[in-house]
Protein backbone atom coordinates (compact mmCIF):
# COMPACT_ATOMS: atom_id res chain seq x y z
CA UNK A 1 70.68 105.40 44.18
CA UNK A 2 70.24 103.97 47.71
CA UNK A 3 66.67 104.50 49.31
CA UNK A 4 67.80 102.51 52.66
CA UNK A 5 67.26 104.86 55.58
CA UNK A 6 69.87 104.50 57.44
CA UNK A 7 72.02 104.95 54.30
CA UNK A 8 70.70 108.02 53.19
CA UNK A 9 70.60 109.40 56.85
CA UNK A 10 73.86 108.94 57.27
CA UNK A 11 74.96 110.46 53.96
CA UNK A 12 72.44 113.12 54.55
CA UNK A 13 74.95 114.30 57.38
CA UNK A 14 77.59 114.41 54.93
CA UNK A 15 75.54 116.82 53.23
CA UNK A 16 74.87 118.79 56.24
CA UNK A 17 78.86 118.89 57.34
CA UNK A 18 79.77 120.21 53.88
CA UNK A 19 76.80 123.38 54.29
CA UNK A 20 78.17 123.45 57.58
CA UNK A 21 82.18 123.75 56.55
CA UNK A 22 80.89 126.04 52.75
CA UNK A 23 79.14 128.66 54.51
CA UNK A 24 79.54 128.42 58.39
CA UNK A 25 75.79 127.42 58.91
CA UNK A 26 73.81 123.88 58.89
CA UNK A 27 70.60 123.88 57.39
CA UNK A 28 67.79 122.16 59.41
CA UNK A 29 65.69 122.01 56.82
CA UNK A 30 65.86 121.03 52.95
CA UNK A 31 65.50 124.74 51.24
CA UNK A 32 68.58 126.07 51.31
CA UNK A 33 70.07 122.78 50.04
CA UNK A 34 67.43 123.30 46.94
CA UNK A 35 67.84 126.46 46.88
CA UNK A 36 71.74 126.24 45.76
CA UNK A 37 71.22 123.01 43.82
CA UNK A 38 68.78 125.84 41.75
CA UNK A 39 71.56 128.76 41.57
CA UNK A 40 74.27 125.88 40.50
CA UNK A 41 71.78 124.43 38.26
CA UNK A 42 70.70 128.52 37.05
CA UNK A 43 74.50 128.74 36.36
CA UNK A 44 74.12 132.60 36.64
CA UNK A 45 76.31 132.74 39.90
CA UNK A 46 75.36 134.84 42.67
CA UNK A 47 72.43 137.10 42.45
CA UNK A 48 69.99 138.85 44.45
CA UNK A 49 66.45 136.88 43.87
CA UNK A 50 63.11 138.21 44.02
CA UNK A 51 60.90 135.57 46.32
CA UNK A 52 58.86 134.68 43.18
CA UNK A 53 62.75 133.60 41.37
CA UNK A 54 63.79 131.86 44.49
CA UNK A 55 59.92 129.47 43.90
CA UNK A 56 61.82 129.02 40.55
CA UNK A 57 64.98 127.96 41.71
CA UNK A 58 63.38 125.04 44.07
CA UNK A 59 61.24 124.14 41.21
CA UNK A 60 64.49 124.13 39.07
CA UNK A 61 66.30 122.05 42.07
CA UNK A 62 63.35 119.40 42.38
CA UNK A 63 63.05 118.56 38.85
CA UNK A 64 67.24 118.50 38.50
CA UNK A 65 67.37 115.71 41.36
CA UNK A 66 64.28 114.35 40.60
CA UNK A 67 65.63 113.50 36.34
CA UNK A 68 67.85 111.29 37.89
CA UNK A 69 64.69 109.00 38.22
CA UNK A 70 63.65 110.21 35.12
CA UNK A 71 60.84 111.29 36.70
CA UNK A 72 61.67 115.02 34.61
CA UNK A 73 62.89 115.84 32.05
CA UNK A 74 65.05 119.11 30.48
CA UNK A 75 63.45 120.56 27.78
CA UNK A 76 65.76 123.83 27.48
CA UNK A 77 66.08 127.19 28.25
CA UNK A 78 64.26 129.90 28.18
CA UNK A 79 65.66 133.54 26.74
CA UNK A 80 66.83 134.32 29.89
CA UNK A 81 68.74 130.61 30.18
CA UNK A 82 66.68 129.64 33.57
CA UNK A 83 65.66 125.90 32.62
CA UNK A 84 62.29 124.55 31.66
CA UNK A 85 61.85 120.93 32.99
CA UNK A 86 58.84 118.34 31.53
CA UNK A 87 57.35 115.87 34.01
CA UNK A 88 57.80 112.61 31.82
CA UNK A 89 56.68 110.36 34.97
CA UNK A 90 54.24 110.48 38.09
CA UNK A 91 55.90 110.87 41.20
CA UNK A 92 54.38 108.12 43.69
CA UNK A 93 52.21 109.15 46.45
CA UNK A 94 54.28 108.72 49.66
CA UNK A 95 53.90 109.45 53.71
CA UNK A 96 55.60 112.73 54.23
CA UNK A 97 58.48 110.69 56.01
CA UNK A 98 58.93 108.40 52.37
CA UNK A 99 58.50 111.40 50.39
CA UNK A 100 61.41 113.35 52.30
CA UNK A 101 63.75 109.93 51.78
CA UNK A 102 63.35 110.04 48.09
CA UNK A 103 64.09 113.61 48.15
CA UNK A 104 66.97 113.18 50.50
CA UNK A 105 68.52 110.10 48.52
CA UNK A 106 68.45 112.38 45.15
CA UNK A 107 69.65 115.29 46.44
CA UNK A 108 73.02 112.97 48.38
CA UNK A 109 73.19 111.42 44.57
CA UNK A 110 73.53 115.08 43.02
CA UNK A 111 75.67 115.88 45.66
CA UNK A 112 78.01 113.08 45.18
CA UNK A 113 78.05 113.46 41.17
CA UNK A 114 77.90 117.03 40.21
CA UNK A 115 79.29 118.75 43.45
CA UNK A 116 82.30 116.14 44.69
CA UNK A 117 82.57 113.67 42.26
CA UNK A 118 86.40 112.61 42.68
CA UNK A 119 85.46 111.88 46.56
CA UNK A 120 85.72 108.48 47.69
CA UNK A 121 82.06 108.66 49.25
């Protein structure tokens, strides 16, 4: 996973361009990039969510990007099949600006394996 700014800036506009192209409107902020990592990761497709469901889903979204540095774990599902994630590892203290680079660089590497995969990126 590359943490090198200008990398992950630059592939963090790839990310951008394909909100931009999916649903006609570029996020300028990291929610509603979480927030459909959670409903992919969910698997229940499109749904109206109560506020308290939508916390869920960016918890659900953080800890999916975040395994990739084993930093959680899955443990399972619940009845309802929303996931249950384990923290197996601290997550370093940061500056704001390192912790939204770590962030960035996982959600470009979940991005590039579970959404487009067969790209060339």
């Amino acid at each position: 996973m590359e943490f090198e700014p200008a990398i992950v800036i630059e592939d963090w506009e790839m990310i951008l361009d394909f909100f931009e192209n999916s649903f006609g409107k570029r996020p300028t902020e990291m929610e509603p990039i979480l927030l459909l990592i959670g409903v992919q990761e969910l698997g229940q497709g499109h749904a109206h969510f109560t506020k308290e469901q939508k916390q869920d889903l960016l918890h659900i979204a953080t800890c999916k990007v975040l395994s990739y540095s084993d930093f959680y774990r899955l443990e399972g599902l619940d009845e309802e099949g929303w996931p249950h994630w384990e923290n197996v590892q601290g997550i370093p203290s940061l500056p704001l600006k390192e912790q939204e680079l770590l962030l960035k660089a996982h959600i470009i590497h979940y991005f590039k394996t579970e959404v487009f995969p067969n790209e060339n990126n």
